[in-house]
PDB file of N, CA and C in Angstrom:
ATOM      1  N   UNK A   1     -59.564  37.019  66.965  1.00  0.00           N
ATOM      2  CA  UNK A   1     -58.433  37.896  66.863  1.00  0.00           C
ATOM      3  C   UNK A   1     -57.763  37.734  65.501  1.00  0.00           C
ATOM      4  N   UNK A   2     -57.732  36.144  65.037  1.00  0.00           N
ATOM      5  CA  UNK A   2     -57.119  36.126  63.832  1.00  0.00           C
ATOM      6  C   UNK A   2     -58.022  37.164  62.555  1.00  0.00           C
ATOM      7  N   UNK A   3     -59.447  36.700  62.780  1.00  0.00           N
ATOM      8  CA  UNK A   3     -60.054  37.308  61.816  1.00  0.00           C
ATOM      9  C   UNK A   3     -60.057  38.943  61.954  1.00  0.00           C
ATOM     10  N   UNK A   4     -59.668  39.486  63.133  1.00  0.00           N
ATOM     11  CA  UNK A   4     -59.442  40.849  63.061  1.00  0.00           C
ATOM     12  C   UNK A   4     -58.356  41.703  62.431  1.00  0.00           C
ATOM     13  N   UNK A   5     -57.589  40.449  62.542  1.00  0.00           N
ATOM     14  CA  UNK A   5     -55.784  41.306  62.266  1.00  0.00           C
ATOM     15  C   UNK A   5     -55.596  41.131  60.616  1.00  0.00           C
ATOM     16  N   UNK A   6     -56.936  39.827  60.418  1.00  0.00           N
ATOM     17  CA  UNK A   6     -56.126  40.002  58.827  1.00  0.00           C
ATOM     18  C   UNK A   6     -57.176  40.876  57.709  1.00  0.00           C
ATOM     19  N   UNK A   7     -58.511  41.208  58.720  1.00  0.00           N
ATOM     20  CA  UNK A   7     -59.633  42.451  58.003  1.00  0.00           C
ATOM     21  C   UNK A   7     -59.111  43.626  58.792  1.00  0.00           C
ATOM     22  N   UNK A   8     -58.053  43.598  59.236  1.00  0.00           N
ATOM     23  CA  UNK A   8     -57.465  44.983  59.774  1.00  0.00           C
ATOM     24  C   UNK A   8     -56.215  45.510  58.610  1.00  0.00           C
ATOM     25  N   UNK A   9     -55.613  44.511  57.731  1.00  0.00           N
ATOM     26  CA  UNK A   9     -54.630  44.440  57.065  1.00  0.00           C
ATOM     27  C   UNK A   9     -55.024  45.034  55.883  1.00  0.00           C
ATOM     28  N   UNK A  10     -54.158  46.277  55.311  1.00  0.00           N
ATOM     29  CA  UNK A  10     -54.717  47.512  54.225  1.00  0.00           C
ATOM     30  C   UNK A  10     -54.099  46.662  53.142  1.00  0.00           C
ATOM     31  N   UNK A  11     -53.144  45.624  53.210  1.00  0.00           N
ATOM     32  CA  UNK A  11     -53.540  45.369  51.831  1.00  0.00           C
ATOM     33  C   UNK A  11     -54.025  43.926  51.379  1.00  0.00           C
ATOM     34  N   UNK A  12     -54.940  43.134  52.511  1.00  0.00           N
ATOM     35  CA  UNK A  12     -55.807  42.372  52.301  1.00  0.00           C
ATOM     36  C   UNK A  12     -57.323  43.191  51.576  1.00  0.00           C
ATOM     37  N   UNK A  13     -57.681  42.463  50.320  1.00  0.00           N
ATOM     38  CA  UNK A  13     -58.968  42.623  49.661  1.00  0.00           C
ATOM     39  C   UNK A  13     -60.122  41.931  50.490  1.00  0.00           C
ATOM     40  N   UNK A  14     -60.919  42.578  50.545  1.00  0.00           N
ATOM     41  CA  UNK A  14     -62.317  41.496  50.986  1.00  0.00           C
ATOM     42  C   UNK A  14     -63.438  41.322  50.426  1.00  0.00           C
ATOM     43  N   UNK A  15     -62.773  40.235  49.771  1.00  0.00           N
ATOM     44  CA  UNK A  15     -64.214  39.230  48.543  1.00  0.00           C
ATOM     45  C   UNK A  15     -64.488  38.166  49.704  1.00  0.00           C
ATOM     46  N   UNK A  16     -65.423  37.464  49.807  1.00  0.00           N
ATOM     47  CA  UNK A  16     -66.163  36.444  50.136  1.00  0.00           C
ATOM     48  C   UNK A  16     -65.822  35.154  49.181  1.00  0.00           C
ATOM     49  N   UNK A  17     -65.331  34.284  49.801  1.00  0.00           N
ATOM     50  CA  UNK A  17     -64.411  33.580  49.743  1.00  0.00           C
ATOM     51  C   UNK A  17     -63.159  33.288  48.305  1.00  0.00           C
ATOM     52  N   UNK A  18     -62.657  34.772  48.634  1.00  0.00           N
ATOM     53  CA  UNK A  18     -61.547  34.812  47.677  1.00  0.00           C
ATOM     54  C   UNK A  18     -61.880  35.391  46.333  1.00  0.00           C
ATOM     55  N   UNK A  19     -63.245  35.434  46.142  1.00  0.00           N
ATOM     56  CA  UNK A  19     -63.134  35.952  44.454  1.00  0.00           C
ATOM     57  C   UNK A  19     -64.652  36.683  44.407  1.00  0.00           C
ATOM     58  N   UNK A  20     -64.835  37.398  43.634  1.00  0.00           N
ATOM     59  CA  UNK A  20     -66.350  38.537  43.610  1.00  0.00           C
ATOM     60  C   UNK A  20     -65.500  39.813  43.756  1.00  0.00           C
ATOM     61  N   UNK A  21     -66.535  40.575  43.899  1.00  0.00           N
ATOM     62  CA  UNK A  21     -66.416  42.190  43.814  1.00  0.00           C
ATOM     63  C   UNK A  21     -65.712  41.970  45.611  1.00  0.00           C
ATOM     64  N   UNK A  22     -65.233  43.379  45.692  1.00  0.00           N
ATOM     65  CA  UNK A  22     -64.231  43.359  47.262  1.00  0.00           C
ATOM     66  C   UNK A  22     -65.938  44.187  47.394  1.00  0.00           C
ATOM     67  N   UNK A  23     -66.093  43.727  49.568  1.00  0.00           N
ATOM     68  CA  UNK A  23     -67.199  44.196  49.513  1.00  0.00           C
ATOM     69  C   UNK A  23     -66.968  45.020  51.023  1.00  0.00           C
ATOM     70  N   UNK A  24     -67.779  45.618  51.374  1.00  0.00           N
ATOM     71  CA  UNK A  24     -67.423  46.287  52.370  1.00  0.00           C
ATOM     72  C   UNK A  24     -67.409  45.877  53.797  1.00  0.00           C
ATOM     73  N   UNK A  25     -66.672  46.597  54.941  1.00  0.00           N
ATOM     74  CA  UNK A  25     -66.567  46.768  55.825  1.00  0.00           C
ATOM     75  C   UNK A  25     -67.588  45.526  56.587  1.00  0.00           C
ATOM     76  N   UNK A  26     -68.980  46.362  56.677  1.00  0.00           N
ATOM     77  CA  UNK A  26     -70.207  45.950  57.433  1.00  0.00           C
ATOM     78  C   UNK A  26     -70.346  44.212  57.091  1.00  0.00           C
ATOM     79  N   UNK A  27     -70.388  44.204  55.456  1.00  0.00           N
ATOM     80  CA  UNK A  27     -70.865  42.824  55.321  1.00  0.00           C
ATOM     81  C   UNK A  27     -69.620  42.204  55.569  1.00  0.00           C
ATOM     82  N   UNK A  28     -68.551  42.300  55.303  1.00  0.00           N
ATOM     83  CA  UNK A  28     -66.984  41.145  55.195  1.00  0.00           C
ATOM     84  C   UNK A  28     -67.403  40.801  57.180  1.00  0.00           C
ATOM     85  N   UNK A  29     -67.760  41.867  57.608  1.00  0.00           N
ATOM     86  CA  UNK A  29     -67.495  41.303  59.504  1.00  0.00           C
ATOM     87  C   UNK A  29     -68.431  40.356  59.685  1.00  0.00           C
ATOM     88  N   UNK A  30     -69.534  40.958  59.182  1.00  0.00           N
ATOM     89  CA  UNK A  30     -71.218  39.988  59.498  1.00  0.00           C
ATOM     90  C   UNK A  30     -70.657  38.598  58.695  1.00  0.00           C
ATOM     91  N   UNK A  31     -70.165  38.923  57.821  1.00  0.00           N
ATOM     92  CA  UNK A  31     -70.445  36.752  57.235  1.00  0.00           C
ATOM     93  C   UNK A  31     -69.319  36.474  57.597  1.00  0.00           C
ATOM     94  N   UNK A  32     -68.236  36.859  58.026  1.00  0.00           N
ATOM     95  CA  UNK A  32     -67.041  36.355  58.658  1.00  0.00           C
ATOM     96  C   UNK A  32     -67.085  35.790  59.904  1.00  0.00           C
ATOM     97  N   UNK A  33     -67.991  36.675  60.836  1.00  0.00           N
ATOM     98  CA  UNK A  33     -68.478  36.184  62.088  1.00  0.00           C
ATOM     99  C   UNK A  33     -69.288  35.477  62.162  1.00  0.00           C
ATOM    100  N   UNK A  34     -70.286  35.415  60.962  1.00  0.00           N
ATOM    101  CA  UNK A  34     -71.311  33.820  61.396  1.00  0.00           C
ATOM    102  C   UNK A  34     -70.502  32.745  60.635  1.00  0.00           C
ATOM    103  N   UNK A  35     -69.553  33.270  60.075  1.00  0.00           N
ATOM    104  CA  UNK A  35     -69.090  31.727  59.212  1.00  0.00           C
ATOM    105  C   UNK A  35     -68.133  30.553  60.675  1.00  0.00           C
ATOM    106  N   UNK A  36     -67.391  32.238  61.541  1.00  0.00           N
ATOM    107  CA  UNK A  36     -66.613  31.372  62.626  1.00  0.00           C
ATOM    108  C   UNK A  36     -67.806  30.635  63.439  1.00  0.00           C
ATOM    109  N   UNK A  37     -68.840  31.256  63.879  1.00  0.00           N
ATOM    110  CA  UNK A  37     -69.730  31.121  64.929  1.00  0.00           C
ATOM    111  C   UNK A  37     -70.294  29.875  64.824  1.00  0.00           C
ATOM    112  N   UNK A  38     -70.581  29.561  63.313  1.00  0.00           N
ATOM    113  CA  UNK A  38     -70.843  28.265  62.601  1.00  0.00           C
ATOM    114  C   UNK A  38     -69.923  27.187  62.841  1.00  0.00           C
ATOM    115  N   UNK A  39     -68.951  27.608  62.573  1.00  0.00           N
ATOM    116  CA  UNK A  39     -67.862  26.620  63.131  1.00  0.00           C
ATOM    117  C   UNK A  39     -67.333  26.613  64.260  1.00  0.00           C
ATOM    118  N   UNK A  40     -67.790  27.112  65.236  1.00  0.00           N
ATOM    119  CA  UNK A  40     -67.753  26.929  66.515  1.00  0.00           C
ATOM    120  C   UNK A  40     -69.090  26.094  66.939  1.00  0.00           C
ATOM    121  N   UNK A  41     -70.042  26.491  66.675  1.00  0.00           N
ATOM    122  CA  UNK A  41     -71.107  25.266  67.020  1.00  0.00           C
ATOM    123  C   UNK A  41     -71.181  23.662  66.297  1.00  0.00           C
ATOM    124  N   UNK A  42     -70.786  23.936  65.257  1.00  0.00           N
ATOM    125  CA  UNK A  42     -70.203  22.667  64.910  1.00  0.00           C
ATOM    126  C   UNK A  42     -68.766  22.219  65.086  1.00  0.00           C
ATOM    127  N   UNK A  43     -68.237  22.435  65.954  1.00  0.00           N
ATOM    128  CA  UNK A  43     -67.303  22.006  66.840  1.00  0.00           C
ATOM    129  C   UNK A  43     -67.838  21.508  67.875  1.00  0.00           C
ATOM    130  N   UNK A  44     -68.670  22.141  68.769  1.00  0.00           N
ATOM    131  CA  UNK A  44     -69.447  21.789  69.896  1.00  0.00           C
ATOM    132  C   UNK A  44     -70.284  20.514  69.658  1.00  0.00           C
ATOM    133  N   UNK A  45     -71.223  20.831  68.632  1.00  0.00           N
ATOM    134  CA  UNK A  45     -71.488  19.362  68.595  1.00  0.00           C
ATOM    135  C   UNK A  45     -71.124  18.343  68.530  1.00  0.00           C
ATOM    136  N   UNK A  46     -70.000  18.214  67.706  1.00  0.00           N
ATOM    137  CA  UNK A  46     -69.012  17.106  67.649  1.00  0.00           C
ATOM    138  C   UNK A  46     -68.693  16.743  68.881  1.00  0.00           C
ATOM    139  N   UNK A  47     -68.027  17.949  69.979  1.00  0.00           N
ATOM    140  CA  UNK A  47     -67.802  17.212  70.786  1.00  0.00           C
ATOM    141  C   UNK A  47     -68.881  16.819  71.696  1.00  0.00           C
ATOM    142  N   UNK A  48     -69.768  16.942  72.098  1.00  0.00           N
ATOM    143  CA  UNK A  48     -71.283  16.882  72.517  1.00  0.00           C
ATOM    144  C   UNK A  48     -71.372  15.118  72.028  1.00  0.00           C
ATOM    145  N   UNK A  49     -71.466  15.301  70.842  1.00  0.00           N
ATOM    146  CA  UNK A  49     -71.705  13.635  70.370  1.00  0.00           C
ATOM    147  C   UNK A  49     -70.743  12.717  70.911  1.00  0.00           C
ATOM    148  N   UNK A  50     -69.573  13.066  71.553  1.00  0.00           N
ATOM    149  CA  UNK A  50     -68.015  12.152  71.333  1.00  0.00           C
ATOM    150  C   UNK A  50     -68.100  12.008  72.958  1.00  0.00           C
ATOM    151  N   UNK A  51     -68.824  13.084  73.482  1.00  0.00           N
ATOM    152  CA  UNK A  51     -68.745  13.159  74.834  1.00  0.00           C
ATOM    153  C   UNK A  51     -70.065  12.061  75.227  1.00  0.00           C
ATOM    154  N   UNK A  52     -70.890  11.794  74.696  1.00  0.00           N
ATOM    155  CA  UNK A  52     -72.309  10.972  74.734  1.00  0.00           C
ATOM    156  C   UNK A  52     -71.878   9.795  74.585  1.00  0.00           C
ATOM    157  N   UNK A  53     -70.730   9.537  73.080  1.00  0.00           N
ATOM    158  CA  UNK A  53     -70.750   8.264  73.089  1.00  0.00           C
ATOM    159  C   UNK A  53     -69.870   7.544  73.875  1.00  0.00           C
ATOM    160  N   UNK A  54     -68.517   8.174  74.834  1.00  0.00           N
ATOM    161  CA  UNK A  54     -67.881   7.402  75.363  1.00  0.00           C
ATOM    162  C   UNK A  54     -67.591   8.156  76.830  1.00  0.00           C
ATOM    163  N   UNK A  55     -69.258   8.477  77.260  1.00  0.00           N
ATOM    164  CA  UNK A  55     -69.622   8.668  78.609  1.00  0.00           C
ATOM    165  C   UNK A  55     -69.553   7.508  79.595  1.00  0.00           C
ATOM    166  N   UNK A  56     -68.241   7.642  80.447  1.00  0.00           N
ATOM    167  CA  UNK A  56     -68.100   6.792  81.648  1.00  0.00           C
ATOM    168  C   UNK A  56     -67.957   7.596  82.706  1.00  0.00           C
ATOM    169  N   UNK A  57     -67.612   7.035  83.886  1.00  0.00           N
ATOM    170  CA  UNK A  57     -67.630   7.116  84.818  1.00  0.00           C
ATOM    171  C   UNK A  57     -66.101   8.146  85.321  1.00  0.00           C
ATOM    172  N   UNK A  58     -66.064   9.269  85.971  1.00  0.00           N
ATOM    173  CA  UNK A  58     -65.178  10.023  86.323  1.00  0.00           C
ATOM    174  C   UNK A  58     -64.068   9.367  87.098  1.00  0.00           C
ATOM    175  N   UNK A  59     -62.942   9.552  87.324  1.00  0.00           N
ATOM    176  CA  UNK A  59     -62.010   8.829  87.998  1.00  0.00           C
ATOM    177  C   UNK A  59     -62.312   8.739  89.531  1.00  0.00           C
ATOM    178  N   UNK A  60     -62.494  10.060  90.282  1.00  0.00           N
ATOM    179  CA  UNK A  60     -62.908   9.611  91.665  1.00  0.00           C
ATOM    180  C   UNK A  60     -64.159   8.803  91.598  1.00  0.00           C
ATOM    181  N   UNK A  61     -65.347   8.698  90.898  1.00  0.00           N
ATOM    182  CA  UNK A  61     -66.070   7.840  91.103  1.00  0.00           C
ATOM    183  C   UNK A  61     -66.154   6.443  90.973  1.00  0.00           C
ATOM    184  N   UNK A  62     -64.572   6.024  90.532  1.00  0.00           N
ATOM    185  CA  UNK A  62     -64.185   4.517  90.617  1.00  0.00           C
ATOM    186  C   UNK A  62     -63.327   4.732  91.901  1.00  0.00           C
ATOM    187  N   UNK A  63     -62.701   5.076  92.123  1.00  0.00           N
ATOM    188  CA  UNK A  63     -61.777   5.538  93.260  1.00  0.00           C
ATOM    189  C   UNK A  63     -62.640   5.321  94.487  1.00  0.00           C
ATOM    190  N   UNK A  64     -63.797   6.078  94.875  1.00  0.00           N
ATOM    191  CA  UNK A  64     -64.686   5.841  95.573  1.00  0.00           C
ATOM    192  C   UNK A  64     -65.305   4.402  95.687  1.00  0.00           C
ATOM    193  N   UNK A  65     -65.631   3.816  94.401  1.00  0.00           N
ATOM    194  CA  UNK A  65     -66.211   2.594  94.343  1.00  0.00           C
ATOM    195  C   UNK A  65     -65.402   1.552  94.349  1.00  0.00           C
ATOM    196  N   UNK A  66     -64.652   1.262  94.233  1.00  0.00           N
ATOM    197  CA  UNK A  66     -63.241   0.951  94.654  1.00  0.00           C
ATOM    198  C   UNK A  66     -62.939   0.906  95.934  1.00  0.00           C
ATOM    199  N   UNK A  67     -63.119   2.051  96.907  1.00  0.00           N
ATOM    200  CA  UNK A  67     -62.364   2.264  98.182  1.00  0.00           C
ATOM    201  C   UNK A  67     -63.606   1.400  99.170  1.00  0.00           C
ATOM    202  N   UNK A  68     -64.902   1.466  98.348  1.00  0.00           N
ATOM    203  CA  UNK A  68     -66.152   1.190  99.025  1.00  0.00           C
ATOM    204  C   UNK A  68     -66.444  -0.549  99.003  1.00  0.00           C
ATOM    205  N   UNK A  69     -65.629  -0.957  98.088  1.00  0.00           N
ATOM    206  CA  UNK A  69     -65.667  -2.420  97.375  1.00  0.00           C
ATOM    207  C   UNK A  69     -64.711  -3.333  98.667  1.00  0.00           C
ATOM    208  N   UNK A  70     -63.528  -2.423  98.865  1.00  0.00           N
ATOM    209  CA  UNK A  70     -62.492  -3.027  99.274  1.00  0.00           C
ATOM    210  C   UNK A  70     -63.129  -3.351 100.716  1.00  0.00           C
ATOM    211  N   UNK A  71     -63.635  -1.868 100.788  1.00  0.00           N
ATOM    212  CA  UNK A  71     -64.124  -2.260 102.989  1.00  0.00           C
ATOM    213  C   UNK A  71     -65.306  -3.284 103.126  1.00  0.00           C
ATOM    214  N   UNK A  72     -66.133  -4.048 102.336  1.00  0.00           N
ATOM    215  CA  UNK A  72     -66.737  -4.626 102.473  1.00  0.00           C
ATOM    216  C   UNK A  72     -66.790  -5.930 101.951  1.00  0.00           C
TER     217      UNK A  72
END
């Protein structure tokens, strides 16, 4: 949405990243949208990795093991 409202804005120019010839319509959307898309999957991975490395155990499943510890 952000990237819509401000390539919707008549007196924003659209060069590729800030300086070159202003270029049109078709291309400013296409590399704008893989540049977010890019940074949305590398967001994901990050968290993908962060989620791998400090993979424990969910709270009810101590809760459970816990409740299962105590009765025996």
């Amino acid at each position: 949405m952000i990237a819509n409202s401000v390539a919707d804005n008549t007196n924003f120019a659209k060069r590729i990243g800030g300086t070159g010839p202003v270029v049109d319509d078709l291309e400013w959307d296409v590399k704008v949208y893989f540049a977010l898309n890019a940074a949305v999957h590398e967001a994901a991975c990050a968290a993908w990795s962060l989620k791998r490395y400090y993979d424990g155990g969910r709270p009810i499943e101590y809760i459970r093991y816990m409740g299962g510890w105590a009765i025996h």
